[in-house]
C-alpha atoms as a PDB file:
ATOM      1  CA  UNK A   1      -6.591  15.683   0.452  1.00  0.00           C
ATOM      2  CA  UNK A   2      -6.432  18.629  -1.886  1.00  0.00           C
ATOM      3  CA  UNK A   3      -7.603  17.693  -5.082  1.00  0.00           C
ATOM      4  CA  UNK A   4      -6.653  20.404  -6.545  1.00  0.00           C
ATOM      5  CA  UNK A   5      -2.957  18.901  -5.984  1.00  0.00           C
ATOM      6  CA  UNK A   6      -1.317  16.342  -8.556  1.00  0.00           C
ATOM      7  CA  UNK A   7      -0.403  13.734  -6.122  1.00  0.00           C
ATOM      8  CA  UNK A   8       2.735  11.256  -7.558  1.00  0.00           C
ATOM      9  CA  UNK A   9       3.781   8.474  -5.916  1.00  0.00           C
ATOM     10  CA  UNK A  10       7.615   6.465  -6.145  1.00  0.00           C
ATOM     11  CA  UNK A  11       7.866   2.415  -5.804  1.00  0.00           C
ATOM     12  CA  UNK A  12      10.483   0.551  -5.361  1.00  0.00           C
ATOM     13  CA  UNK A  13      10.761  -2.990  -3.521  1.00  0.00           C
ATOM     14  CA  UNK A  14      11.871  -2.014   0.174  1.00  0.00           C
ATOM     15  CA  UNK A  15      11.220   1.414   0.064  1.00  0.00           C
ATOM     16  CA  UNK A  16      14.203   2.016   1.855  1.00  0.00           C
ATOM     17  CA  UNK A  17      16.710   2.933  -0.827  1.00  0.00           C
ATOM     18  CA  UNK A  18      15.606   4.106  -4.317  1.00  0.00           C
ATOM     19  CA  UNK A  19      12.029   5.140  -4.019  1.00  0.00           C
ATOM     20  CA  UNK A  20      12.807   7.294  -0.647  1.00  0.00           C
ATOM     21  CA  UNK A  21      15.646   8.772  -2.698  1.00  0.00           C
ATOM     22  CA  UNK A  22      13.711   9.819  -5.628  1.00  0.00           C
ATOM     23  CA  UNK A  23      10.945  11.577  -2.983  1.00  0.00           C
ATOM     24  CA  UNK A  24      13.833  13.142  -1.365  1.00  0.00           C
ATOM     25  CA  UNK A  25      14.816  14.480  -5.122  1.00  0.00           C
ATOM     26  CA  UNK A  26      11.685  15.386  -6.271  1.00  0.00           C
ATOM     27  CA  UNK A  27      10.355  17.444  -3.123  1.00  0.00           C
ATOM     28  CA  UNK A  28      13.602  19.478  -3.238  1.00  0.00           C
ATOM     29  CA  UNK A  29      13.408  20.207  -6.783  1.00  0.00           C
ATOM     30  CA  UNK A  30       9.536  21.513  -6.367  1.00  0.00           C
ATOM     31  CA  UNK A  31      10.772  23.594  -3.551  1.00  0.00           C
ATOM     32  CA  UNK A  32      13.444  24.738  -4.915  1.00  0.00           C
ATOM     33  CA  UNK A  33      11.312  25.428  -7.706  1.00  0.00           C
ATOM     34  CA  UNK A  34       8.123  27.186  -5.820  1.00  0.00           C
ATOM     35  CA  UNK A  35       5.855  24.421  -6.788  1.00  0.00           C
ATOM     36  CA  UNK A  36       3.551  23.535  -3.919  1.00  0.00           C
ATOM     37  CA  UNK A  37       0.977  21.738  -5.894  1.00  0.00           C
ATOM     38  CA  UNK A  38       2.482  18.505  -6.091  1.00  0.00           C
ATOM     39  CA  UNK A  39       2.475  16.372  -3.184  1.00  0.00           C
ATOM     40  CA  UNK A  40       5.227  12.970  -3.233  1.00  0.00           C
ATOM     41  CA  UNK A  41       5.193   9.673  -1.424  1.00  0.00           C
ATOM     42  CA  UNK A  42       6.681   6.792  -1.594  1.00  0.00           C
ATOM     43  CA  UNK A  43       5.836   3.181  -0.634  1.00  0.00           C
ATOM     44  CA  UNK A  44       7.355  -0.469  -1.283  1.00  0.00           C
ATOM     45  CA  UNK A  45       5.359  -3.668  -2.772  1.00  0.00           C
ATOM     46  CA  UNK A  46       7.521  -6.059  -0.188  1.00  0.00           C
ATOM     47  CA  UNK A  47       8.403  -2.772   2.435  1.00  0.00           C
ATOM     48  CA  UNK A  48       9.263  -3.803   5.888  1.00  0.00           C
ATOM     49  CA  UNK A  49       7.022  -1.499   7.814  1.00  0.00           C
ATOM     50  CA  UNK A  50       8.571   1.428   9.508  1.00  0.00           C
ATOM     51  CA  UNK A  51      12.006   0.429   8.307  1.00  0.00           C
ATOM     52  CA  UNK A  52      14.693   3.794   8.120  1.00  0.00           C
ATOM     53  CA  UNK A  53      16.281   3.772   5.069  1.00  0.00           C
ATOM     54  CA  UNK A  54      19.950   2.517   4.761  1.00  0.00           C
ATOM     55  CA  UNK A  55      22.723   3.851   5.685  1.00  0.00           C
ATOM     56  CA  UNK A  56      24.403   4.994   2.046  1.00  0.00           C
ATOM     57  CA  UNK A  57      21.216   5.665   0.754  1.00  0.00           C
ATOM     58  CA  UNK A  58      21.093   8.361   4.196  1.00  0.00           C
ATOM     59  CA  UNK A  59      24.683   9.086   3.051  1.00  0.00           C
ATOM     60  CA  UNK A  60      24.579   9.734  -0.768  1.00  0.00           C
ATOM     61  CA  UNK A  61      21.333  11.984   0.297  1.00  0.00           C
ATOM     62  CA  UNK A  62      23.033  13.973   2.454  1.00  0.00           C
ATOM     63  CA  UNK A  63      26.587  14.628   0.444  1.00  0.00           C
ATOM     64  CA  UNK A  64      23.982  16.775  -2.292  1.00  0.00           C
ATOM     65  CA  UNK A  65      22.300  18.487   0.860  1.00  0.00           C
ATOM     66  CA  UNK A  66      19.093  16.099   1.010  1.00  0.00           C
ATOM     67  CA  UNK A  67      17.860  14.857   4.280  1.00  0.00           C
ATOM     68  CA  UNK A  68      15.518  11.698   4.028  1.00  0.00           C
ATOM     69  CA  UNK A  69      16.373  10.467   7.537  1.00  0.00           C
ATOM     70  CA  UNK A  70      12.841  10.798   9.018  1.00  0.00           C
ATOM     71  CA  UNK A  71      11.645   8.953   6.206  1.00  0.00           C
ATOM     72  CA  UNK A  72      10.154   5.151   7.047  1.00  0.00           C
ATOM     73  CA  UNK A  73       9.283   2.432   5.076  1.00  0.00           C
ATOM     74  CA  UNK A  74       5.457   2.068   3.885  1.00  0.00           C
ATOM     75  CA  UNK A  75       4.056  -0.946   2.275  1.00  0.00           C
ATOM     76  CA  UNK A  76       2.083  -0.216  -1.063  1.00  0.00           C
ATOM     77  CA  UNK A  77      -1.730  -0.491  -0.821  1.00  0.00           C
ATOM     78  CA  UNK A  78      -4.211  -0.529  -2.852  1.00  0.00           C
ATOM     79  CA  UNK A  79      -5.122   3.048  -1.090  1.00  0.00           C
ATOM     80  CA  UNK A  80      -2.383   4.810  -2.110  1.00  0.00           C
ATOM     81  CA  UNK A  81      -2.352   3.498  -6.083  1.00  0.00           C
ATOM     82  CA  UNK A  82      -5.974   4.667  -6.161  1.00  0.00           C
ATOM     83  CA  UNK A  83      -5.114   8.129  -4.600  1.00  0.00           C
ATOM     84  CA  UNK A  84      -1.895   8.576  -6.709  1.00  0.00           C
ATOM     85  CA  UNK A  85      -2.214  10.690 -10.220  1.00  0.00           C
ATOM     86  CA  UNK A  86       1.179   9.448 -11.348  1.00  0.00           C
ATOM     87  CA  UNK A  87       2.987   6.412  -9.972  1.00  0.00           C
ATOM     88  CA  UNK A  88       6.826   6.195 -11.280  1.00  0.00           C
ATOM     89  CA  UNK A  89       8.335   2.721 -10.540  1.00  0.00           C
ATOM     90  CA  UNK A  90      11.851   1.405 -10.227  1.00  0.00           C
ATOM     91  CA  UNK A  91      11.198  -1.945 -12.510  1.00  0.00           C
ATOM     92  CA  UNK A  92       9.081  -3.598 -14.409  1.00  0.00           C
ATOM     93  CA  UNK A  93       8.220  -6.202 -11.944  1.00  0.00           C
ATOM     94  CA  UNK A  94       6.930  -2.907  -9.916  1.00  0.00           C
ATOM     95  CA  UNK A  95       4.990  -2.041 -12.863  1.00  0.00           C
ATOM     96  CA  UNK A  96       3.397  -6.043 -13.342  1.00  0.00           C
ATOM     97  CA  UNK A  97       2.719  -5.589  -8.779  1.00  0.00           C
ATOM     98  CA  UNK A  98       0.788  -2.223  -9.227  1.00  0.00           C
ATOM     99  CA  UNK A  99      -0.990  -3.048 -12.375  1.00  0.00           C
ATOM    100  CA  UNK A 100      -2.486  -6.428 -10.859  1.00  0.00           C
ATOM    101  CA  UNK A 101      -3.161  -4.498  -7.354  1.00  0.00           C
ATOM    102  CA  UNK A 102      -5.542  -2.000  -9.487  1.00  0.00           C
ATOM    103  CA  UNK A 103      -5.740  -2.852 -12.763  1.00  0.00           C
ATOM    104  CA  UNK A 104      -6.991   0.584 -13.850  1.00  0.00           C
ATOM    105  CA  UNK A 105      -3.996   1.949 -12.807  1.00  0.00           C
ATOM    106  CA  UNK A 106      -2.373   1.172 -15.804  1.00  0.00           C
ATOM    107  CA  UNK A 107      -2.732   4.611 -17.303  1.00  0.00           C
ATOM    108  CA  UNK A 108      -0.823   5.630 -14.586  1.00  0.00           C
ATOM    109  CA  UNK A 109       1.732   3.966 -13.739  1.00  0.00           C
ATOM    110  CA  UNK A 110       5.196   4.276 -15.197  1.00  0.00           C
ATOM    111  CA  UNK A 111       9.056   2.830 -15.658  1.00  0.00           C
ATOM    112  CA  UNK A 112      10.444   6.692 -14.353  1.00  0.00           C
ATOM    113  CA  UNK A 113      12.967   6.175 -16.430  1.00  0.00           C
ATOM    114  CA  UNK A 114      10.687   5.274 -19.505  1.00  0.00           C
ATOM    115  CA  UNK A 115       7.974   8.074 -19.141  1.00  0.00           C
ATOM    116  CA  UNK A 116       7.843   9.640 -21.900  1.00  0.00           C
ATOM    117  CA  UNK A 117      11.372   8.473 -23.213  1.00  0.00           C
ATOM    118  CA  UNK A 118      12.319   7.307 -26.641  1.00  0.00           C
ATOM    119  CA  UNK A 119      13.666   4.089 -26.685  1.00  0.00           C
ATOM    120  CA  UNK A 120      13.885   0.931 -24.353  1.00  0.00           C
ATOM    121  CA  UNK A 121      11.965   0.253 -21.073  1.00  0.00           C
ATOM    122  CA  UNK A 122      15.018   0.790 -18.227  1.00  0.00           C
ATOM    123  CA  UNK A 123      15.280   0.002 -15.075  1.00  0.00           C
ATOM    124  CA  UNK A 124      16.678   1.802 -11.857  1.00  0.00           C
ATOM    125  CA  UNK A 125      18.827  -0.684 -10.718  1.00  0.00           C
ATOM    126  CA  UNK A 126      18.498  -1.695  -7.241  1.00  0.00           C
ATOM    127  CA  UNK A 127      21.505  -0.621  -4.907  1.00  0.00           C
ATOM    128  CA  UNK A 128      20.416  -2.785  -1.956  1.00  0.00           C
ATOM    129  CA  UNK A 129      23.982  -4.419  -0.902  1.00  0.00           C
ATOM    130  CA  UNK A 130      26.374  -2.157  -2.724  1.00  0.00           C
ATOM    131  CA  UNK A 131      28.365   0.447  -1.430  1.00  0.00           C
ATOM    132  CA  UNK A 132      28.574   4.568  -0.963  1.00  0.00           C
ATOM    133  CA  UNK A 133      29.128   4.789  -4.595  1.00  0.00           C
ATOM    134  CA  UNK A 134      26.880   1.892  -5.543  1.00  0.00           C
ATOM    135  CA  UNK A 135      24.194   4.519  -3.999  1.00  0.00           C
ATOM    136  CA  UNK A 136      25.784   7.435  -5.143  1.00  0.00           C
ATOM    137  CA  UNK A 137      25.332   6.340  -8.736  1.00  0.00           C
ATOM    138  CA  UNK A 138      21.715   5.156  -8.232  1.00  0.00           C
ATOM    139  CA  UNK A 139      21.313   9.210  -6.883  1.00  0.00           C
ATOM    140  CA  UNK A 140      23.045  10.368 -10.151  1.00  0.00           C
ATOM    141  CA  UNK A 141      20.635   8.397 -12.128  1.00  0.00           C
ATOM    142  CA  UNK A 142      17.253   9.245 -10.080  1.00  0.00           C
ATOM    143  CA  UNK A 143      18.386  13.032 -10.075  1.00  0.00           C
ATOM    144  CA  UNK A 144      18.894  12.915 -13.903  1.00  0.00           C
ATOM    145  CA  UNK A 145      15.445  10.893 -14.801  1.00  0.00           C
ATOM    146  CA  UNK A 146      13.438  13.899 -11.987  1.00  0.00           C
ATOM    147  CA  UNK A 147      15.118  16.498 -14.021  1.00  0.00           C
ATOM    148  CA  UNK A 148      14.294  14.963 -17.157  1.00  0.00           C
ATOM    149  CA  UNK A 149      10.363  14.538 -16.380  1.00  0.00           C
ATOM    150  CA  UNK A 150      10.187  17.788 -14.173  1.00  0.00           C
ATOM    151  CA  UNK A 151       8.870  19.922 -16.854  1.00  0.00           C
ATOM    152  CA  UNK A 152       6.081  17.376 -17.712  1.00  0.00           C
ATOM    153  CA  UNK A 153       5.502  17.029 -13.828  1.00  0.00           C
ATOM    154  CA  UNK A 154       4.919  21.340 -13.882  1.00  0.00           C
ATOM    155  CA  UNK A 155       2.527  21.043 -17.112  1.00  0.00           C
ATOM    156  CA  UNK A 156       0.594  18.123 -15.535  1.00  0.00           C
ATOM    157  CA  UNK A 157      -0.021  19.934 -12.083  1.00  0.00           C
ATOM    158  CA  UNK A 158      -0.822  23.259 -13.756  1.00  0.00           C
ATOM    159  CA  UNK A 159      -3.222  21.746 -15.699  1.00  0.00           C
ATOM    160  CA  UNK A 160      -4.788  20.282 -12.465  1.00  0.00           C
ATOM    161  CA  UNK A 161      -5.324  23.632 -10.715  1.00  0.00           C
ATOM    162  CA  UNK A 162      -7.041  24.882 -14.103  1.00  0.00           C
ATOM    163  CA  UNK A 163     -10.390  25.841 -13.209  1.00  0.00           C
ATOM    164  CA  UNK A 164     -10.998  24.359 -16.267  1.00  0.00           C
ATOM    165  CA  UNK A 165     -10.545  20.803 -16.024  1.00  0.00           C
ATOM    166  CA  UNK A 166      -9.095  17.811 -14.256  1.00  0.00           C
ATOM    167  CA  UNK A 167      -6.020  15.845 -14.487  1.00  0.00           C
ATOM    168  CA  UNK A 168      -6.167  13.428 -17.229  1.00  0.00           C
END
């Protein structure tokens, strides 16, 4: 692996809805953007390995132009919290799982939608069960909470190819 690239990493229970959506979000916005120094996965702390992801999540991907269908579930290991620079996670129970996997990882690991927010720890709520728009709202609110930390995700990477300095 580069080290030279921040590496940021989504969890969510299954990985098979939000955190695979959130990737999906994230690597289109850095391309869209002409950032190739950030590198995104995604895993799940209770993942059924291998698992595609559902069928609206697939759907409310593709009606914005995002394809995650080659995308397959990945259990969270201890491997890929160590590698990760930034984690973003869906809930706090996520947080509580990562945190006792590799407890130094709490400097690292984040609510998404509480980095570097004012105000209450929230939650992405899980969409498992619902319907098109069930998903389609759970897209609305991952796409918001990307484009909200994007600029901090830029500053952090830039500061990671300085020649200067590491990450942190």
């Amino acid at each position: 692996m580069n080290t030279n690239h921040l590496k940021i990493l989504f969890v969510c229970t299954g990985n098979s809805c939000r955190s695979p959506m959130a990737e999906g979000i994230l690597k289109h916005l850095l391309k869209k953007e002409g950032v190739d120094s950030v590198l995104v996965e995604s895993a799940g702390t209770m993942a059924p390995e291998g698992m595609a992801p559902t069928n609206n999540a697939l759907l409310a991907m593709v009606e914005r132009g995002l394809d995650i269908s080659g995308h397959r579930a990945r259990t969270l290991t201890k491997e890929m919290v160590e590698d990760s620079d930034l984690i973003f996670v869906m809930e706090k129970a996520h947080q509580r799982f990562v945190e006792h996997m590799v407890p130094s990882a709490r400097e690292k690991v984040f609510l998404l939608k509480a980095y570097r927010a004012n105000g209450e720890k929230r939650e992405v709520e899980d969409p498992i069960g619902g319907d098109l728009e069930v998903y389609r709202n759970a897209y609305d609110e991952l796409e918001r909470e990307i484009q909200r930390v994007f600029p901090m995700i830029k500053a952090l990477a830039e500061k990671k190819q300085s020649p200067r300095g590491h990450y942190g």
